[in-house]
PDB file of N, CA and C in Angstrom:
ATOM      1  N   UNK A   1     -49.974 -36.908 -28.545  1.00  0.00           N
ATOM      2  CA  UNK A   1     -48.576 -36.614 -28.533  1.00  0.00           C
ATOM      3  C   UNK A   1     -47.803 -37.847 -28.966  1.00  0.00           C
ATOM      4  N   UNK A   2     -47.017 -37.588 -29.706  1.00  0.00           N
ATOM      5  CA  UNK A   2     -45.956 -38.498 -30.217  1.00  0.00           C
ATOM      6  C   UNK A   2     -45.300 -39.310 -28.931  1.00  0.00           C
ATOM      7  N   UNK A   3     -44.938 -40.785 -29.278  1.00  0.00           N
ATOM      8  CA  UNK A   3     -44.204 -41.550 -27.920  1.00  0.00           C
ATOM      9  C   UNK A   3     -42.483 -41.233 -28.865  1.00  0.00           C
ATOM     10  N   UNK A   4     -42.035 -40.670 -27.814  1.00  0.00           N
ATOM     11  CA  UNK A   4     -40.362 -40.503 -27.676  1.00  0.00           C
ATOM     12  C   UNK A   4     -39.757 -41.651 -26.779  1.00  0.00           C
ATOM     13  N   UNK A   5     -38.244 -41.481 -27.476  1.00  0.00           N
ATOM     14  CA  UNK A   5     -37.839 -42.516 -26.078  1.00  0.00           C
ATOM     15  C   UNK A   5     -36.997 -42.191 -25.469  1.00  0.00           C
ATOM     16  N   UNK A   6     -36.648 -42.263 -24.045  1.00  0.00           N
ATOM     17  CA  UNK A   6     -35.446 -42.608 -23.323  1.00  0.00           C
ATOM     18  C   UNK A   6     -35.678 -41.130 -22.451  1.00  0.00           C
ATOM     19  N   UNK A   7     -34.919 -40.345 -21.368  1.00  0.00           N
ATOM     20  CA  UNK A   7     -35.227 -39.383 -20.745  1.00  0.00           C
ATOM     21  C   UNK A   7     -35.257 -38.359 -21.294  1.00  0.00           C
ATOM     22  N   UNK A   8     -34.793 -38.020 -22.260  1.00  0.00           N
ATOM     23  CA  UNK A   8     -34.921 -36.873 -23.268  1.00  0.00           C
ATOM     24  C   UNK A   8     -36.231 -36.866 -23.753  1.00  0.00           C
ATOM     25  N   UNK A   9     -36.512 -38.078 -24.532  1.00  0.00           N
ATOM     26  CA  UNK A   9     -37.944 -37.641 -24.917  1.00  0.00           C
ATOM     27  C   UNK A   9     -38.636 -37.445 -23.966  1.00  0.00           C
ATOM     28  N   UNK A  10     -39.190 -37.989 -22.800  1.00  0.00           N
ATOM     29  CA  UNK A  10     -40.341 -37.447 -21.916  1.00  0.00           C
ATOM     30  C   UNK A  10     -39.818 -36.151 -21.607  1.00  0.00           C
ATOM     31  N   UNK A  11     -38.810 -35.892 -21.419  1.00  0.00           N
ATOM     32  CA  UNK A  11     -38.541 -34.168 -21.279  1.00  0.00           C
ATOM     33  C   UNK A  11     -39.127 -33.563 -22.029  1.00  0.00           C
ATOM     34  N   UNK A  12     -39.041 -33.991 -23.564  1.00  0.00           N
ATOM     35  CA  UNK A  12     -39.991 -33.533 -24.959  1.00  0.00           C
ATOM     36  C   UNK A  12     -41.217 -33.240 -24.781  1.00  0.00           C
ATOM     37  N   UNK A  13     -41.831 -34.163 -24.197  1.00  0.00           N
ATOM     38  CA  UNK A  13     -43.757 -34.093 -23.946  1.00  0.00           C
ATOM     39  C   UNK A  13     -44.132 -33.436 -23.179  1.00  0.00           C
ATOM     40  N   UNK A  14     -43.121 -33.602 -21.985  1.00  0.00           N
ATOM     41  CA  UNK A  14     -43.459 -32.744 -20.932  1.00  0.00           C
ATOM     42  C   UNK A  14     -43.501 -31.062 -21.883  1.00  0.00           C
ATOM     43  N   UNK A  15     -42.448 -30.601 -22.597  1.00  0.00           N
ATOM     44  CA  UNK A  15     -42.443 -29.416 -23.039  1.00  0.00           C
ATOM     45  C   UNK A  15     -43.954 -29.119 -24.199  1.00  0.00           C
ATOM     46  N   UNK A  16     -43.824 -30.594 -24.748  1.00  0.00           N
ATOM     47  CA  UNK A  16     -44.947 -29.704 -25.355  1.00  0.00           C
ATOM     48  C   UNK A  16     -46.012 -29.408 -24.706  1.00  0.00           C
ATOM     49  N   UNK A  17     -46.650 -30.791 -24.241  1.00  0.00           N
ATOM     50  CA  UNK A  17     -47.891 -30.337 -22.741  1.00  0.00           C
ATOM     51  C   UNK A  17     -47.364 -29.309 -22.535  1.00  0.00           C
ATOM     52  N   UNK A  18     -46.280 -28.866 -22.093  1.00  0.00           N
ATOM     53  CA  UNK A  18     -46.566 -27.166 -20.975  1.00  0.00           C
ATOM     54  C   UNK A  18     -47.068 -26.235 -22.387  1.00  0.00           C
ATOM     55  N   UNK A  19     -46.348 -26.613 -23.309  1.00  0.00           N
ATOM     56  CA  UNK A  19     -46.688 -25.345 -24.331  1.00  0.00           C
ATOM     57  C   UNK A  19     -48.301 -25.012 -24.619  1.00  0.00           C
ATOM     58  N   UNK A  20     -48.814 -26.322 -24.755  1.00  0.00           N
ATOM     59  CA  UNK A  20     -50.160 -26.685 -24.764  1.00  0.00           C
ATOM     60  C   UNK A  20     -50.964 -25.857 -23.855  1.00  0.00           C
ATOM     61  N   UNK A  21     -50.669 -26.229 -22.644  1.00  0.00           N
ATOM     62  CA  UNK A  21     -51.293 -25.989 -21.523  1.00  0.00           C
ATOM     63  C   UNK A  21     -50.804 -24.028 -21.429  1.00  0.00           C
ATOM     64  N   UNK A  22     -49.759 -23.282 -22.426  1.00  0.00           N
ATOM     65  CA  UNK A  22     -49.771 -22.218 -21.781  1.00  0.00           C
ATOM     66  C   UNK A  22     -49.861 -21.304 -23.334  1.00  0.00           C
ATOM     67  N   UNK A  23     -50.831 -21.832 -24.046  1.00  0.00           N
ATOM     68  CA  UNK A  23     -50.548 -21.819 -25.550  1.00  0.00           C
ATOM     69  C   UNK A  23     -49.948 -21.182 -26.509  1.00  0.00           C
ATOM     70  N   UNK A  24     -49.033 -21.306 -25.938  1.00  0.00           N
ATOM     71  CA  UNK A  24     -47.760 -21.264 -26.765  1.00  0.00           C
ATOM     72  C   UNK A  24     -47.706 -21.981 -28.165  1.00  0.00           C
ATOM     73  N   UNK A  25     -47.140 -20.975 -29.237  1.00  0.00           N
ATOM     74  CA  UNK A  25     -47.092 -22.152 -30.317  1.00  0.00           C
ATOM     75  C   UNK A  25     -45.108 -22.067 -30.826  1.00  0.00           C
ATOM     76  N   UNK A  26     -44.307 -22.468 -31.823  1.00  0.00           N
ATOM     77  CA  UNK A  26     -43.266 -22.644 -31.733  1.00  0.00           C
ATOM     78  C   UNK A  26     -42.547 -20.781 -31.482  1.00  0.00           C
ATOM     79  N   UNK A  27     -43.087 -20.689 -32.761  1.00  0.00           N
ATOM     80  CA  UNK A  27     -42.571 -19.068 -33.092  1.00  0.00           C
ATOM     81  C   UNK A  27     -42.977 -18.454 -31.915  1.00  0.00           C
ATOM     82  N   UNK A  28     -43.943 -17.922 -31.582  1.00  0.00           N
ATOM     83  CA  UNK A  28     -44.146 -16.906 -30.864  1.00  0.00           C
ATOM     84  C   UNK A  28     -43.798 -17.429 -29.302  1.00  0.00           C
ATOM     85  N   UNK A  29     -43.139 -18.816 -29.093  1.00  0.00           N
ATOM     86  CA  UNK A  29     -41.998 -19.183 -27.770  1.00  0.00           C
ATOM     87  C   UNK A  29     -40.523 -18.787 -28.119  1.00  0.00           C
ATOM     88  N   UNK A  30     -40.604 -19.157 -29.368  1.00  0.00           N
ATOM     89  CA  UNK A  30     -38.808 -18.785 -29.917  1.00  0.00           C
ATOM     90  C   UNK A  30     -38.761 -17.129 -29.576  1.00  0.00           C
ATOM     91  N   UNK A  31     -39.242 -16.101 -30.397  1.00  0.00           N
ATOM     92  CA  UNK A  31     -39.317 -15.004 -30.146  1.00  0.00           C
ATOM     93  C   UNK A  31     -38.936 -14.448 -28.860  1.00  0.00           C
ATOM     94  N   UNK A  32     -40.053 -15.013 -27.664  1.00  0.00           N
ATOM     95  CA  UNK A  32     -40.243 -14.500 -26.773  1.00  0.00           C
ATOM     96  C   UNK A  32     -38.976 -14.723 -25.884  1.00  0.00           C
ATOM     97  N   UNK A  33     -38.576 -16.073 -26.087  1.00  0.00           N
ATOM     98  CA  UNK A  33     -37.068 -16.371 -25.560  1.00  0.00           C
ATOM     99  C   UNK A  33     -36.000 -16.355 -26.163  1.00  0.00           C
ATOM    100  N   UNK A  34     -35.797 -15.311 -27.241  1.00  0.00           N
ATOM    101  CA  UNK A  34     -34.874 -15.068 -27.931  1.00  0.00           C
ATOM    102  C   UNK A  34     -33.903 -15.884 -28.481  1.00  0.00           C
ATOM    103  N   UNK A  35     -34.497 -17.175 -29.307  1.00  0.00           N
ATOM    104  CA  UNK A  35     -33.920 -18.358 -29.642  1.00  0.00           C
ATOM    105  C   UNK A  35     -34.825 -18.765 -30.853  1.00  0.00           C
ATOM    106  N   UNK A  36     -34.025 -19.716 -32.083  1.00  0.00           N
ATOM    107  CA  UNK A  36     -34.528 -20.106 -33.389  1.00  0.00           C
ATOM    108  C   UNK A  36     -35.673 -20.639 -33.032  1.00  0.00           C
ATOM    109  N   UNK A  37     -36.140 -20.867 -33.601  1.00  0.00           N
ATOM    110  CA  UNK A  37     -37.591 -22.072 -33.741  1.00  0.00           C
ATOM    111  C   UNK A  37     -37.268 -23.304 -33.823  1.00  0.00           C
ATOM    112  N   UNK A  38     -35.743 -23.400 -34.510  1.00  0.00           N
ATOM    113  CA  UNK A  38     -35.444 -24.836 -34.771  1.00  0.00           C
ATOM    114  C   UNK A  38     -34.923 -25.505 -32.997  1.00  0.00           C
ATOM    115  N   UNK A  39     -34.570 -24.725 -32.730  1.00  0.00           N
ATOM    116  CA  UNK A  39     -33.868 -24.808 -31.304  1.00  0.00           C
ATOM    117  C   UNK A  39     -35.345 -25.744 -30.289  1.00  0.00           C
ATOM    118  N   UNK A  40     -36.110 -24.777 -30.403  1.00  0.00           N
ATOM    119  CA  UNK A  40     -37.463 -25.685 -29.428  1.00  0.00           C
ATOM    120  C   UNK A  40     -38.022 -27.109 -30.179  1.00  0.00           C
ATOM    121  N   UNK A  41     -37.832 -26.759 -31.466  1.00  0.00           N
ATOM    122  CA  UNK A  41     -38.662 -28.257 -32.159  1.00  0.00           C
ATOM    123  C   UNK A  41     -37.298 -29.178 -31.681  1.00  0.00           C
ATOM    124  N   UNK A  42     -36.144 -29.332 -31.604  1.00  0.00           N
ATOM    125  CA  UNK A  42     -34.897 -30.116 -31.099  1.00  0.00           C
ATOM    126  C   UNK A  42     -35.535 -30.485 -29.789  1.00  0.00           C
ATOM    127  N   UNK A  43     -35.495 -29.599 -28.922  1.00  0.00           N
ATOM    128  CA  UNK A  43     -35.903 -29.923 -27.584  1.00  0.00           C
ATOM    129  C   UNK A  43     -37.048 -30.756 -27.202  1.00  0.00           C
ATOM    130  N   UNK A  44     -37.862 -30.369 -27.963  1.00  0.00           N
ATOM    131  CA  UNK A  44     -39.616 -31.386 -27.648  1.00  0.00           C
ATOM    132  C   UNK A  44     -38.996 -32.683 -28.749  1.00  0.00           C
ATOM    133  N   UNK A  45     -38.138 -32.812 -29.370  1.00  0.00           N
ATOM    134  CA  UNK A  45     -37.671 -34.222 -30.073  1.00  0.00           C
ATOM    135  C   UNK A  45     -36.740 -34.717 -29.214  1.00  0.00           C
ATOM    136  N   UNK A  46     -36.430 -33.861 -28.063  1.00  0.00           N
ATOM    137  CA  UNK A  46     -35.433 -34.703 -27.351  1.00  0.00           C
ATOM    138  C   UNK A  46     -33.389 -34.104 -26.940  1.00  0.00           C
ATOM    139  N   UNK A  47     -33.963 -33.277 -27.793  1.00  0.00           N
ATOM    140  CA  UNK A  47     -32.281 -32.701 -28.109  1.00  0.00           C
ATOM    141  C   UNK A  47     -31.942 -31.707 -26.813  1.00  0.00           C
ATOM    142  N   UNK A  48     -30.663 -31.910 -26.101  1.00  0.00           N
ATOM    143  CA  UNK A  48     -30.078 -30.909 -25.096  1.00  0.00           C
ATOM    144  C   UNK A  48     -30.172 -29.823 -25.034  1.00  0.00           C
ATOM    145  N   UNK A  49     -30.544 -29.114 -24.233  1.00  0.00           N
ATOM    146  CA  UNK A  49     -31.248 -27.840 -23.836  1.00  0.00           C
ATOM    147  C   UNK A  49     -29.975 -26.922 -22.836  1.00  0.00           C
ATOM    148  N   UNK A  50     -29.394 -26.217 -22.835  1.00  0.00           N
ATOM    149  CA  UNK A  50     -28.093 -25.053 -22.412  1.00  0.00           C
ATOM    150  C   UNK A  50     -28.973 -24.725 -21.491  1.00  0.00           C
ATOM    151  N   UNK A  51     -28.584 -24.114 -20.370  1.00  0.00           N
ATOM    152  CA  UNK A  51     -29.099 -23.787 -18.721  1.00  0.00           C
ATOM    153  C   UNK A  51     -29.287 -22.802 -18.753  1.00  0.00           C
ATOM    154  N   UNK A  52     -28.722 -21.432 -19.892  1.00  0.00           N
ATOM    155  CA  UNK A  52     -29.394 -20.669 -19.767  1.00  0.00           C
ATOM    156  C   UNK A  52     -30.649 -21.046 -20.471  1.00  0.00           C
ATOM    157  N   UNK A  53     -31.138 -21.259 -21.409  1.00  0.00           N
ATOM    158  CA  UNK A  53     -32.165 -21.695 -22.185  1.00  0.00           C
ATOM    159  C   UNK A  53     -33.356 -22.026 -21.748  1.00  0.00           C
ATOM    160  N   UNK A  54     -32.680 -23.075 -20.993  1.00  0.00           N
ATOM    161  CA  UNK A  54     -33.657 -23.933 -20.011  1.00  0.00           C
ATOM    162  C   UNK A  54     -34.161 -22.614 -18.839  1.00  0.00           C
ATOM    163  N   UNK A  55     -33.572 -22.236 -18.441  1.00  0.00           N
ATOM    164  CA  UNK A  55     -34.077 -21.292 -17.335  1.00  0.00           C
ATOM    165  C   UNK A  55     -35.108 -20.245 -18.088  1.00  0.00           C
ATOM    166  N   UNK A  56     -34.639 -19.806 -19.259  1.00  0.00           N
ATOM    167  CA  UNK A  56     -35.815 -18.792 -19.761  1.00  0.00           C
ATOM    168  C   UNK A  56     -36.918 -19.852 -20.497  1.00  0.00           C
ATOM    169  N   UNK A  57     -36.627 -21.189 -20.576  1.00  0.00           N
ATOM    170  CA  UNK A  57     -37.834 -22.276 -20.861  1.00  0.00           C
ATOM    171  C   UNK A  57     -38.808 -22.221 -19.857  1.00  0.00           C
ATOM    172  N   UNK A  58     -38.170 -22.289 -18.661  1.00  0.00           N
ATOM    173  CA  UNK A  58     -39.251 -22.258 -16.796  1.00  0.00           C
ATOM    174  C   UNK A  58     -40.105 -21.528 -16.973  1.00  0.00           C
ATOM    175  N   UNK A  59     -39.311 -20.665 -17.011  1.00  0.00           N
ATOM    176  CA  UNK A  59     -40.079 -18.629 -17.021  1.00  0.00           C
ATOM    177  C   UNK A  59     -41.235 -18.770 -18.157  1.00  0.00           C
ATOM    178  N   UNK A  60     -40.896 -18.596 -19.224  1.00  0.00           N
ATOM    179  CA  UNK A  60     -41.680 -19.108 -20.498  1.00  0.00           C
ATOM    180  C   UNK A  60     -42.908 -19.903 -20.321  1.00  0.00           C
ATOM    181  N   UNK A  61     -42.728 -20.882 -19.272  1.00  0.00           N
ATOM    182  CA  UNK A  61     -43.444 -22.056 -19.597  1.00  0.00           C
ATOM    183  C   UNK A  61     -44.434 -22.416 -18.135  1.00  0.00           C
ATOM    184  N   UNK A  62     -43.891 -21.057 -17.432  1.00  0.00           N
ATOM    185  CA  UNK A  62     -44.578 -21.371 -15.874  1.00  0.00           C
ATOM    186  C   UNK A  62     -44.278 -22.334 -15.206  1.00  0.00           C
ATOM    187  N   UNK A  63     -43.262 -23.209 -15.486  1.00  0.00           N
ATOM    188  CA  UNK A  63     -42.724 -24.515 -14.768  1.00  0.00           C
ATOM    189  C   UNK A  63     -41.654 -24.163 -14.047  1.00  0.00           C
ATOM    190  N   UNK A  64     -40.588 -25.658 -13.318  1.00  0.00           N
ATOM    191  CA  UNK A  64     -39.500 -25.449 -12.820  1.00  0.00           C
ATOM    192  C   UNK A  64     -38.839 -25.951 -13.899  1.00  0.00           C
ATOM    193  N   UNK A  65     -37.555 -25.720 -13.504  1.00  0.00           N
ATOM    194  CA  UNK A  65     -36.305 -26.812 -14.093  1.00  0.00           C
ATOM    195  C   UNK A  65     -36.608 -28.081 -13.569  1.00  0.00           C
ATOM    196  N   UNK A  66     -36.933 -28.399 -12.163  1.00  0.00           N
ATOM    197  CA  UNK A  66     -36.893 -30.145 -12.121  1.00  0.00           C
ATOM    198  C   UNK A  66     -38.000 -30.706 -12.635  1.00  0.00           C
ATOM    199  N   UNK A  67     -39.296 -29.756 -12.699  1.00  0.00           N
ATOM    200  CA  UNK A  67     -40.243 -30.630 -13.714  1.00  0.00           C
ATOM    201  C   UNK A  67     -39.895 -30.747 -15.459  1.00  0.00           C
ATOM    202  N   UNK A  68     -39.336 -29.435 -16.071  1.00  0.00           N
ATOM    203  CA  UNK A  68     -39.038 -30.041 -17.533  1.00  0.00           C
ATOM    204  C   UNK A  68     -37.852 -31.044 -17.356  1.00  0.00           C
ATOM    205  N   UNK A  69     -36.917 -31.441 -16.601  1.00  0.00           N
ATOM    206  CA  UNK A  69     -35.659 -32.196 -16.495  1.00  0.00           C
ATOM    207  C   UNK A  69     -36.373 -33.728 -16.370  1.00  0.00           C
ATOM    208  N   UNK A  70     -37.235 -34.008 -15.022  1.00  0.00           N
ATOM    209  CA  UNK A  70     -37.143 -34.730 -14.509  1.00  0.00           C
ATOM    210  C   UNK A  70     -39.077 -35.587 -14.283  1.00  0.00           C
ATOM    211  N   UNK A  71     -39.609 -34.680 -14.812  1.00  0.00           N
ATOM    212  CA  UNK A  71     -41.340 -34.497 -14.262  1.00  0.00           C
ATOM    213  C   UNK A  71     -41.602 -34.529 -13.033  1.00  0.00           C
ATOM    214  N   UNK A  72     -40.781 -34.393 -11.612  1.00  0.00           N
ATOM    215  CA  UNK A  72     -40.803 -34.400 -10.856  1.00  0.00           C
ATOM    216  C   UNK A  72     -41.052 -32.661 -10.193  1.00  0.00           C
ATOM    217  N   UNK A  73     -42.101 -32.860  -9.195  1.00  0.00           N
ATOM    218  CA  UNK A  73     -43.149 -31.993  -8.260  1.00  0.00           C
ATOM    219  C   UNK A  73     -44.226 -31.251  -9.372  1.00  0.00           C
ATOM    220  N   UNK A  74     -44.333 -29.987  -8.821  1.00  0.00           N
ATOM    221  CA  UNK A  74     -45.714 -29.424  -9.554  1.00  0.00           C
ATOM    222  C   UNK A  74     -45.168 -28.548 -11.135  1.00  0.00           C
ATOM    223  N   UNK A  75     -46.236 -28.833 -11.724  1.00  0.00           N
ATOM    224  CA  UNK A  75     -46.066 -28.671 -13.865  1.00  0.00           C
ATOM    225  C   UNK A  75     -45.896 -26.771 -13.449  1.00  0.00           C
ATOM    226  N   UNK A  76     -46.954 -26.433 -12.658  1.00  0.00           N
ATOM    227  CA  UNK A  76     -46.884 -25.171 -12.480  1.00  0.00           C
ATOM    228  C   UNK A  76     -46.592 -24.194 -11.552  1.00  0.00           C
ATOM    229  N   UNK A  77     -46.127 -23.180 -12.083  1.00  0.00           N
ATOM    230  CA  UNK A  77     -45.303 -22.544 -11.207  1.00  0.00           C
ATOM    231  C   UNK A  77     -45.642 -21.060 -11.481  1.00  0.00           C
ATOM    232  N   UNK A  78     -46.290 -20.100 -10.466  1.00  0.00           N
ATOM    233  CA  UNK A  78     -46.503 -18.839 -11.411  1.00  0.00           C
ATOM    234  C   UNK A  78     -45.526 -18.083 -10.292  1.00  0.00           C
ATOM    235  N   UNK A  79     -44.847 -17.342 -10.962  1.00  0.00           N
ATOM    236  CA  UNK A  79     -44.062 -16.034 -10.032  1.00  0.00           C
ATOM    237  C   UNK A  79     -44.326 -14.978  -9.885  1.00  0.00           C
ATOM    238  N   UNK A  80     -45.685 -14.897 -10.634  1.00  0.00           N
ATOM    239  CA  UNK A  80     -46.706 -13.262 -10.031  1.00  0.00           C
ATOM    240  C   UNK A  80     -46.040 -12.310 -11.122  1.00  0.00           C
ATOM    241  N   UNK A  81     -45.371 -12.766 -11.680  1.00  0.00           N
ATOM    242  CA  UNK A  81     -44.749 -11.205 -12.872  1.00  0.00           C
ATOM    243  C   UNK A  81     -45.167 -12.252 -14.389  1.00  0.00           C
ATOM    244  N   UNK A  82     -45.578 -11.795 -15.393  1.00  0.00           N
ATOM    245  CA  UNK A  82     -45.836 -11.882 -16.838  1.00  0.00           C
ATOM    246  C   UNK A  82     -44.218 -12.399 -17.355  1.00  0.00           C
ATOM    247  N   UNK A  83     -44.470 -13.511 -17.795  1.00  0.00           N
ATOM    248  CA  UNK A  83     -43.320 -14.368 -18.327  1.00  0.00           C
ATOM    249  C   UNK A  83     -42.766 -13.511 -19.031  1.00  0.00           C
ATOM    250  N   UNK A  84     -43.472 -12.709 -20.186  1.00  0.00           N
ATOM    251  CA  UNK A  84     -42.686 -12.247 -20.985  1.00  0.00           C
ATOM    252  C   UNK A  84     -41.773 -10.955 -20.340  1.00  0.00           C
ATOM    253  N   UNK A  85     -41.718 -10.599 -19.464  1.00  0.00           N
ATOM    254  CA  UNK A  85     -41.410  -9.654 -18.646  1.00  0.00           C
ATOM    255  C   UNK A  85     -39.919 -10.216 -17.666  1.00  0.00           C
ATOM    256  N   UNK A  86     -40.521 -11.374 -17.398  1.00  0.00           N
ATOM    257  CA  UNK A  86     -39.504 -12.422 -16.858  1.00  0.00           C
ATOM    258  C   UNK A  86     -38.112 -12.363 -18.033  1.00  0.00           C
ATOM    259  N   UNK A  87     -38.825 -12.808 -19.035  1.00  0.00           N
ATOM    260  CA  UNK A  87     -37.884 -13.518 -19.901  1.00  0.00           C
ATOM    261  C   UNK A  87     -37.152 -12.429 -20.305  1.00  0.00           C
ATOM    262  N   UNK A  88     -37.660 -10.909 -20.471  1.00  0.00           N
ATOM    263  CA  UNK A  88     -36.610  -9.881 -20.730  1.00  0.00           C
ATOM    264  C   UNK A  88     -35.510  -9.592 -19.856  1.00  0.00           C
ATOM    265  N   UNK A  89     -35.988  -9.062 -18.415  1.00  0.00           N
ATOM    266  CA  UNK A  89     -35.163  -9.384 -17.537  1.00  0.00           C
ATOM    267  C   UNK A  89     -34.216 -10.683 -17.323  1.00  0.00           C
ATOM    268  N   UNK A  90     -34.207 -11.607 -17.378  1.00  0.00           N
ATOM    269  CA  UNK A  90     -33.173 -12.778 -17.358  1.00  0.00           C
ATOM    270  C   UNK A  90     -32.576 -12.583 -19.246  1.00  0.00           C
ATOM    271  N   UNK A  91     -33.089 -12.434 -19.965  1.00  0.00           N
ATOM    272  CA  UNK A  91     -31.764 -12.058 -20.722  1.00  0.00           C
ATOM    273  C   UNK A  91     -31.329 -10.825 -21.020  1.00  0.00           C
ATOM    274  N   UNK A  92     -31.597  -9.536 -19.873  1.00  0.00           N
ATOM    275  CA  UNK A  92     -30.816  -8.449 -19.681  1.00  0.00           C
ATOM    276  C   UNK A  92     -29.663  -9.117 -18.635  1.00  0.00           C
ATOM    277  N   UNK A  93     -29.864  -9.464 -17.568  1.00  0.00           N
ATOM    278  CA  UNK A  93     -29.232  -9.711 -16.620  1.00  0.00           C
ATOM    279  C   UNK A  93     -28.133 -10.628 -17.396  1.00  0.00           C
ATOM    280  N   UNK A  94     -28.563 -11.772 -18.176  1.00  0.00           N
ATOM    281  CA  UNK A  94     -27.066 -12.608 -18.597  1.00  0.00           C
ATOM    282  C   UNK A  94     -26.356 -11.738 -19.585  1.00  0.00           C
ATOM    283  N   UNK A  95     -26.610 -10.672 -20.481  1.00  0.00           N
ATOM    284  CA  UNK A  95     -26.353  -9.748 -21.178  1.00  0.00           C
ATOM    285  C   UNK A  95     -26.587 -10.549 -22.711  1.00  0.00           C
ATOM    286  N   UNK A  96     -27.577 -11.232 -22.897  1.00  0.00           N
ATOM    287  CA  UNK A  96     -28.265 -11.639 -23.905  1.00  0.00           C
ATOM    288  C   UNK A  96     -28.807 -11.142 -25.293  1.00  0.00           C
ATOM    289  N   UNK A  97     -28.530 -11.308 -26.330  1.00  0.00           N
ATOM    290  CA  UNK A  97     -29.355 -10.644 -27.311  1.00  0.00           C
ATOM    291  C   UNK A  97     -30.333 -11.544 -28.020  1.00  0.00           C
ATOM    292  N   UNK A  98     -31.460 -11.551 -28.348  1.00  0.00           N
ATOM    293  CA  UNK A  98     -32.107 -12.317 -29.182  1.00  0.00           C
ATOM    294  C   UNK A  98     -31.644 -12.913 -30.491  1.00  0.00           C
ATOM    295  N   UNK A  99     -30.968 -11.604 -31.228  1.00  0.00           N
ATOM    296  CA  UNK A  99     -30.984 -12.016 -32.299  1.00  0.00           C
ATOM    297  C   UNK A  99     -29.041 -13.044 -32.238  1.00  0.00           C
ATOM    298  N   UNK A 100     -28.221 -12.890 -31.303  1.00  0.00           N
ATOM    299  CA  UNK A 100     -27.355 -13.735 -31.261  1.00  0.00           C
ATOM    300  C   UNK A 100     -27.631 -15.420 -31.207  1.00  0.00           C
ATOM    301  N   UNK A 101     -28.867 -15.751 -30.832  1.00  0.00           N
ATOM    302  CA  UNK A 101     -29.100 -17.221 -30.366  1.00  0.00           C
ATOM    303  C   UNK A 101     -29.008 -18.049 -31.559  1.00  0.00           C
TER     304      UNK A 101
END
């Protein structure tokens, strides 16, 4: 993995490790969280991440928010329901469309 700098980038690594670890590749994470492709390659380079985003990143990624924020407690997190299932529900509930992102 590439060395980034400053708290953004380790936020970066941390994302890709999770992607790694849940093999995920760009597209078929963008898709699933109804967001560009360019949007996640920003994020693993370091670039600010919107709270809704980030929340369907968790879901996505089996993590919390304070581990992609902060690397702080456990990388994994399962909530017993299929992410992708997750991730529909949380962008029904915010009234979300994919193809708006």
């Amino acid at each position: 993995m590439a060395e980034r700098g400053g708290v953004n980038g380790a936020r970066g690594e941390r994302i890709e490790a999770l992607m790694v670890r849940q093999g995920w590749q760009v597209n078929a994470l963008a898709r699933a969280m109804g967001v560009h492709r360019n949007l996640i390659s920003g994020w693993k380079a370091g670039k600010p991440i919107s709270s809704d985003a980030l929340e369907r990143l968790t879901v996505a990624l089996e993590t919390t928010r304070l581990y992609i924020e902060t690397g702080e407690g456990d990388a994994h997190y399962n909530r017993g329901v299929p992410p992708a299932l997750l991730l529909k529900q949380l962008a029904d509930s915010l009234g979300l469309d994919p193809a708006d992102e």
